[in-house]
C-alpha atoms as a PDB file:
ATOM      1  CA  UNK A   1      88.149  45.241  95.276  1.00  0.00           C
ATOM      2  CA  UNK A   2      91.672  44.139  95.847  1.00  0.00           C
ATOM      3  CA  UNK A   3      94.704  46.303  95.093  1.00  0.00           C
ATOM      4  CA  UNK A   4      96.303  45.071  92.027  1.00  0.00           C
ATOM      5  CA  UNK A   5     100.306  43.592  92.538  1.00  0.00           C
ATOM      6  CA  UNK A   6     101.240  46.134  90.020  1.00  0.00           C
ATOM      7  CA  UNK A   7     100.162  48.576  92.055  1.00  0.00           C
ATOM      8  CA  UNK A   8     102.151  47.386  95.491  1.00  0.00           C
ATOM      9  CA  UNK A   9     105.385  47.308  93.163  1.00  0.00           C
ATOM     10  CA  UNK A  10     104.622  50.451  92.282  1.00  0.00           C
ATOM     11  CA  UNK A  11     104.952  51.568  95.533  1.00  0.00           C
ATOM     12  CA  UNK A  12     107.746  49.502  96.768  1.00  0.00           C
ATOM     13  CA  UNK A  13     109.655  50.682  93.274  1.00  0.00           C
ATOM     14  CA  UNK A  14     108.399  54.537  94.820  1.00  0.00           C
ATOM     15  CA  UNK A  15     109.781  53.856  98.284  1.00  0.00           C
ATOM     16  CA  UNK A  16     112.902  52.691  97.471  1.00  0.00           C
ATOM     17  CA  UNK A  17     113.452  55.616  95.215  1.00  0.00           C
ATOM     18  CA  UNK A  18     112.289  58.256  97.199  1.00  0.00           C
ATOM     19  CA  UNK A  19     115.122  56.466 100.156  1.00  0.00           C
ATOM     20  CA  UNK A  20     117.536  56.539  97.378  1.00  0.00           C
ATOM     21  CA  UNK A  21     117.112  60.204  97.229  1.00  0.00           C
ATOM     22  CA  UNK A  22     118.255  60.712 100.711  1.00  0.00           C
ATOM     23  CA  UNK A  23     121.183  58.408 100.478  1.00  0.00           C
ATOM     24  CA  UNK A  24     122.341  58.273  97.119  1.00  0.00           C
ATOM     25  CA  UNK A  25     122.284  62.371  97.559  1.00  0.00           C
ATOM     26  CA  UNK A  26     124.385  61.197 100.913  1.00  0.00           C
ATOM     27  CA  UNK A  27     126.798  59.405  98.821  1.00  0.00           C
ATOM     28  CA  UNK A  28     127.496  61.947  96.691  1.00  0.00           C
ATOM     29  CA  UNK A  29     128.751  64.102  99.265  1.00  0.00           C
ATOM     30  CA  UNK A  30     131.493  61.556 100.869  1.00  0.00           C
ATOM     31  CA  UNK A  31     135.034  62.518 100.138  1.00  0.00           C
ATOM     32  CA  UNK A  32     136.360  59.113 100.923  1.00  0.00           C
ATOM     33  CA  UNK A  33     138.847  56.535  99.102  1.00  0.00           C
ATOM     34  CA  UNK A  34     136.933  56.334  96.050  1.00  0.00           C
ATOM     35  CA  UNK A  35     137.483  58.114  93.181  1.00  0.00           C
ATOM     36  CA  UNK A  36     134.045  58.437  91.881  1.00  0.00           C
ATOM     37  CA  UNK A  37     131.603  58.086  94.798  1.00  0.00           C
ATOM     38  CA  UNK A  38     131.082  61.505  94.774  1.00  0.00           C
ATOM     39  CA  UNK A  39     129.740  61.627  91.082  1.00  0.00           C
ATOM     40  CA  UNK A  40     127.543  58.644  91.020  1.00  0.00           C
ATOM     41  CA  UNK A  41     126.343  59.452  94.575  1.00  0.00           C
ATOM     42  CA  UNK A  42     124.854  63.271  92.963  1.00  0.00           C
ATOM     43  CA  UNK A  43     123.630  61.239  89.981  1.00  0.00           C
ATOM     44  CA  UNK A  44     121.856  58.859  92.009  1.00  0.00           C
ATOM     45  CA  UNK A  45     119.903  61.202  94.033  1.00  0.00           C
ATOM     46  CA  UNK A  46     119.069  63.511  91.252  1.00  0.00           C
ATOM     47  CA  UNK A  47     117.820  60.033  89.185  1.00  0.00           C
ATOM     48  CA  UNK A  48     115.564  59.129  92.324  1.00  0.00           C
ATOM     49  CA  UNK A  49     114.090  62.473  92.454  1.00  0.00           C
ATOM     50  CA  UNK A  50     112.979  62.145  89.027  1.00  0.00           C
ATOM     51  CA  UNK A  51     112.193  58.215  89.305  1.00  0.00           C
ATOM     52  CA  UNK A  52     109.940  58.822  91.885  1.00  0.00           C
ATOM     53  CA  UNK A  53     108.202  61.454  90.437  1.00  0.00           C
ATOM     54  CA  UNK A  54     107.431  59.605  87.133  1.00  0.00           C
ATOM     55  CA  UNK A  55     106.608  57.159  89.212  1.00  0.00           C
ATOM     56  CA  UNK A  56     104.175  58.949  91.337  1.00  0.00           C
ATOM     57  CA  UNK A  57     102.492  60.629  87.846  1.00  0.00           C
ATOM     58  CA  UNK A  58     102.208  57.258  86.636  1.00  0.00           C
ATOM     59  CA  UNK A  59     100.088  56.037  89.859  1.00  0.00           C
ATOM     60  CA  UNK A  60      98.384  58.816  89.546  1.00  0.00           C
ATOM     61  CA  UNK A  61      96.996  57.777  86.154  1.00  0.00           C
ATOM     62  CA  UNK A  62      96.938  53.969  87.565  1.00  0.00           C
ATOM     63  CA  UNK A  63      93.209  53.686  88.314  1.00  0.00           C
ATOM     64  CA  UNK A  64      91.365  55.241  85.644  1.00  0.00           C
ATOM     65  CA  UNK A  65      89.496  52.583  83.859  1.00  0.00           C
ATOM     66  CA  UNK A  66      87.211  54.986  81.408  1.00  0.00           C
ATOM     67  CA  UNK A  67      90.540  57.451  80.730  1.00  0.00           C
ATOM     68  CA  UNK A  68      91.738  57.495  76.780  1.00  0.00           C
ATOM     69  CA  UNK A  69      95.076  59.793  78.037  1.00  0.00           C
ATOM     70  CA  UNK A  70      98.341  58.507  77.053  1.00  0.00           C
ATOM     71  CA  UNK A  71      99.601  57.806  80.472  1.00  0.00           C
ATOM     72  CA  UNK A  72      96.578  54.995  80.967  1.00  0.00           C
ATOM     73  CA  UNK A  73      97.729  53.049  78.111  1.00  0.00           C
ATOM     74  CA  UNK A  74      99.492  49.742  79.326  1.00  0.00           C
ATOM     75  CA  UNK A  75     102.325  50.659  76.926  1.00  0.00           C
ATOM     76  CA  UNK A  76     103.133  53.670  78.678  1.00  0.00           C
ATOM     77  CA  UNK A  77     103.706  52.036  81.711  1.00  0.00           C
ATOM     78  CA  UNK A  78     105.734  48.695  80.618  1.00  0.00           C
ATOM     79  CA  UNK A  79     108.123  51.139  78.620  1.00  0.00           C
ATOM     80  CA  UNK A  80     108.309  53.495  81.720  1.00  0.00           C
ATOM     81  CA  UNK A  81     109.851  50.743  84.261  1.00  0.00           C
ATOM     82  CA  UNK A  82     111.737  48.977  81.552  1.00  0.00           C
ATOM     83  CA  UNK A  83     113.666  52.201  81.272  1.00  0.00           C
ATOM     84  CA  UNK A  84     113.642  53.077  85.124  1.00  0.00           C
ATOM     85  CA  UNK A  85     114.669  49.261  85.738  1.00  0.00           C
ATOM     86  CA  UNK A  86     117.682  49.494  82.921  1.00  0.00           C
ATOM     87  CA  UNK A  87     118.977  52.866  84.201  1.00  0.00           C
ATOM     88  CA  UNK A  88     118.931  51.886  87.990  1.00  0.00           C
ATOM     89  CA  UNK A  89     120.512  48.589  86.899  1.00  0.00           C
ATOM     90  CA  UNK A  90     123.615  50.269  85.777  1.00  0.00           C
ATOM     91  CA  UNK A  91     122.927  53.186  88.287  1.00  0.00           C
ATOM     92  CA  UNK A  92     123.454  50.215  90.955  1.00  0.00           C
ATOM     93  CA  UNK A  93     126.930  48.671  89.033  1.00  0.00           C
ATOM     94  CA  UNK A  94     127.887  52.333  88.985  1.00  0.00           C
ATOM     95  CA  UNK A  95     127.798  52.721  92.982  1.00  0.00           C
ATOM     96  CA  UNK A  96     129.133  49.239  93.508  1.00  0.00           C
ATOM     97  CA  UNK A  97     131.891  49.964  92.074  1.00  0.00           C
ATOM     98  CA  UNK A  98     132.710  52.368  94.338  1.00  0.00           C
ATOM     99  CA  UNK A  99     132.289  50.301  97.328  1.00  0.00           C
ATOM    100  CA  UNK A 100     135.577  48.583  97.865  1.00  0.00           C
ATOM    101  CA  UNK A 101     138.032  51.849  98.443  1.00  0.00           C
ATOM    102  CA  UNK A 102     135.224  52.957 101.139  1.00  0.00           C
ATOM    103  CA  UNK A 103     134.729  49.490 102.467  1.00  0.00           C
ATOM    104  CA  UNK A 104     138.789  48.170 102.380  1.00  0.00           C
ATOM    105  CA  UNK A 105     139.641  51.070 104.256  1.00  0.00           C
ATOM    106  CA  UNK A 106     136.799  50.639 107.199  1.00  0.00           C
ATOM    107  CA  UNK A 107     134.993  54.197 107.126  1.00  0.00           C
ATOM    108  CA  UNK A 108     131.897  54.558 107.982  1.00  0.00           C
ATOM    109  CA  UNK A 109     131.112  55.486 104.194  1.00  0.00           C
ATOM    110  CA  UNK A 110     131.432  52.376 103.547  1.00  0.00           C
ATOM    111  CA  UNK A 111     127.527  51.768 104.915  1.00  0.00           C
ATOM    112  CA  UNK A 112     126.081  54.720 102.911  1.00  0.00           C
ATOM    113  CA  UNK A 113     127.697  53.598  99.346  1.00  0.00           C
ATOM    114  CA  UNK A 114     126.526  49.756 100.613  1.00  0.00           C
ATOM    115  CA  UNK A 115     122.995  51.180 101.270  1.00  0.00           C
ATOM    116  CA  UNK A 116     122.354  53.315  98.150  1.00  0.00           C
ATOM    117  CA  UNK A 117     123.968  50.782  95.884  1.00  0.00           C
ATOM    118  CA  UNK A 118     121.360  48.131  97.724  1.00  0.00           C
ATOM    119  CA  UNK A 119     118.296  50.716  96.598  1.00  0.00           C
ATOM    120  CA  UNK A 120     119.552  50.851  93.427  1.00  0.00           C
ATOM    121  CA  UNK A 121     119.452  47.377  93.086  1.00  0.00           C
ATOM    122  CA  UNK A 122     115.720  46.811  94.632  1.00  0.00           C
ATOM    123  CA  UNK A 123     114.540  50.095  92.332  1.00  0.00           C
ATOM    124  CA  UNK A 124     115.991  48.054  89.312  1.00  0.00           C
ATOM    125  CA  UNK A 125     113.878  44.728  90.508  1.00  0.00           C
ATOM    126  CA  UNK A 126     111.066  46.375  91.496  1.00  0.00           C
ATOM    127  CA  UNK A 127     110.787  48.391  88.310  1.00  0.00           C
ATOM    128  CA  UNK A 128     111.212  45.332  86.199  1.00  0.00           C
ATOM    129  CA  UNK A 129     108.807  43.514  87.928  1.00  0.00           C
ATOM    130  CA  UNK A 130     106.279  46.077  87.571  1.00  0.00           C
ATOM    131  CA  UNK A 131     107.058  46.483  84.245  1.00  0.00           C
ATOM    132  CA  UNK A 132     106.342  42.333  83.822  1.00  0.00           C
ATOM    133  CA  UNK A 133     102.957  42.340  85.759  1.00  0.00           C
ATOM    134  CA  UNK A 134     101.933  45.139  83.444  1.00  0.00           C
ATOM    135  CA  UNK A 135     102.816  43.235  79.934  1.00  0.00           C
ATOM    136  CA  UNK A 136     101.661  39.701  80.903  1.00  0.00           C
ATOM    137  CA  UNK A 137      98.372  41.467  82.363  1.00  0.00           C
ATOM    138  CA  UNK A 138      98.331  43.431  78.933  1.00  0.00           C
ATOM    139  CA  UNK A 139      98.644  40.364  77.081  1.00  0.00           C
ATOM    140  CA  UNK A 140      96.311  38.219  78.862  1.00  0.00           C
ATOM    141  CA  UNK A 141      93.668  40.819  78.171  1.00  0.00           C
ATOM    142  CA  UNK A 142      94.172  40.028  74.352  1.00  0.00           C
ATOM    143  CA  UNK A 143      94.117  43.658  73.922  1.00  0.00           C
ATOM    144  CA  UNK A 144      97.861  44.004  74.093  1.00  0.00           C
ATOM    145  CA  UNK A 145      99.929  47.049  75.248  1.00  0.00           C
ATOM    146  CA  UNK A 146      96.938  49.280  73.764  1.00  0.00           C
ATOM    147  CA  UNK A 147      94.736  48.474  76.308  1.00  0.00           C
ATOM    148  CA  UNK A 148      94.161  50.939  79.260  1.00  0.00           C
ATOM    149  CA  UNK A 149      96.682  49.627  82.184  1.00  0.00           C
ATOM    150  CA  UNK A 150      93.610  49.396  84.628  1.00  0.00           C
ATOM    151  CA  UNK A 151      91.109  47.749  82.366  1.00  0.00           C
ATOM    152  CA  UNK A 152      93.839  45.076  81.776  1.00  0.00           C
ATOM    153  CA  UNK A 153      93.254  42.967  84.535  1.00  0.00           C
ATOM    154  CA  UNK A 154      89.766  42.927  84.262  1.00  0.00           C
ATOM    155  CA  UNK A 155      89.923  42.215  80.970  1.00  0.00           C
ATOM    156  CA  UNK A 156      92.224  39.225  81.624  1.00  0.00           C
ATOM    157  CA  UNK A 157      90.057  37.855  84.199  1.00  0.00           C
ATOM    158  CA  UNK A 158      86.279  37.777  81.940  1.00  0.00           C
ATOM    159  CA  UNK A 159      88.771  36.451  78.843  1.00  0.00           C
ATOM    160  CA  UNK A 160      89.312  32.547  80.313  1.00  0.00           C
ATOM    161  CA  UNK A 161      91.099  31.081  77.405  1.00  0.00           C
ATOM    162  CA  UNK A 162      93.729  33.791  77.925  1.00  0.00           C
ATOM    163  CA  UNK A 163      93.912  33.316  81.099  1.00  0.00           C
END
């Protein structure tokens, strides 16, 4: 059997977070030129902390074809990176923001904010990605967001005139 794309976002949405943690925690310690760096930098590595630990619950409940629980439901999983996409959207305007002080005056902070504004950005993409393969797979299965997130491909496939 073939791993699933939703399942390789997953894990590039995972990887980028859990790298987000490091630097986006290194951001927030930078007393540089900009006036907020500092704040968004803490906020970003306590939101990838968290990110990738929904993130790792919610592979954990990824493959379970023959689970009823909540967290198996396609529904849970499309609202899940919708959210995590929106918040690391405006996570990732946040730290750009902060950019040009660091970046104008040449430090080397300037690679750190450019860095963990960059994951923010690819957590954001990935996440709403994810978040599309698991509706349109949902929706192919004619079962809609109800259906379990793992039976939904299968689902899609034996259902031709959805597909």
């Amino acid at each position: 059997m073939t791993l699933p794309s939703r399942t390789a976002f997953y894990g590039l949405a995972l990887f980028t977070a859990c790298l987000q943690t490091l630097f986006g925690t290194l951001a927030g310690f930078i007393n540089g030129h900009s006036r907020y760096l500092y704040i968004f930098g803490k906020i970003a590595g306590l939101m990838s902390l968290l990110t990738w630990l929904w993130i790792a619950v919610l592979l954990g409940h990824n493959s379970r074809p023959n689970s009823s629980k909540p967290l198996t439901r396609s529904l849970a999983h499309f609202v899940s990176f919708i959210v995590i996409a929106i918040v690391w959207l405006a996570l990732g305007v946040m730290l750009a923001t902060q950019m040009p002080p660091e970046c104008d005056a040449h430090t080397l902070w300037c690679t750190a904010a450019a860095f963990s504004t960059s994951l923010a950005f690819l957590t954001s993409l990935f996440s709403a990605i994810s978040a599309s393969i698991v509706y349109i797979s949902a929706q192919r299965s004619g079962a809609g967001l109800s259906v379990n997130v793992a039976q939904a491909r299968d689902l899609a496939i034996t259902n031709p005139r959805l597909v």
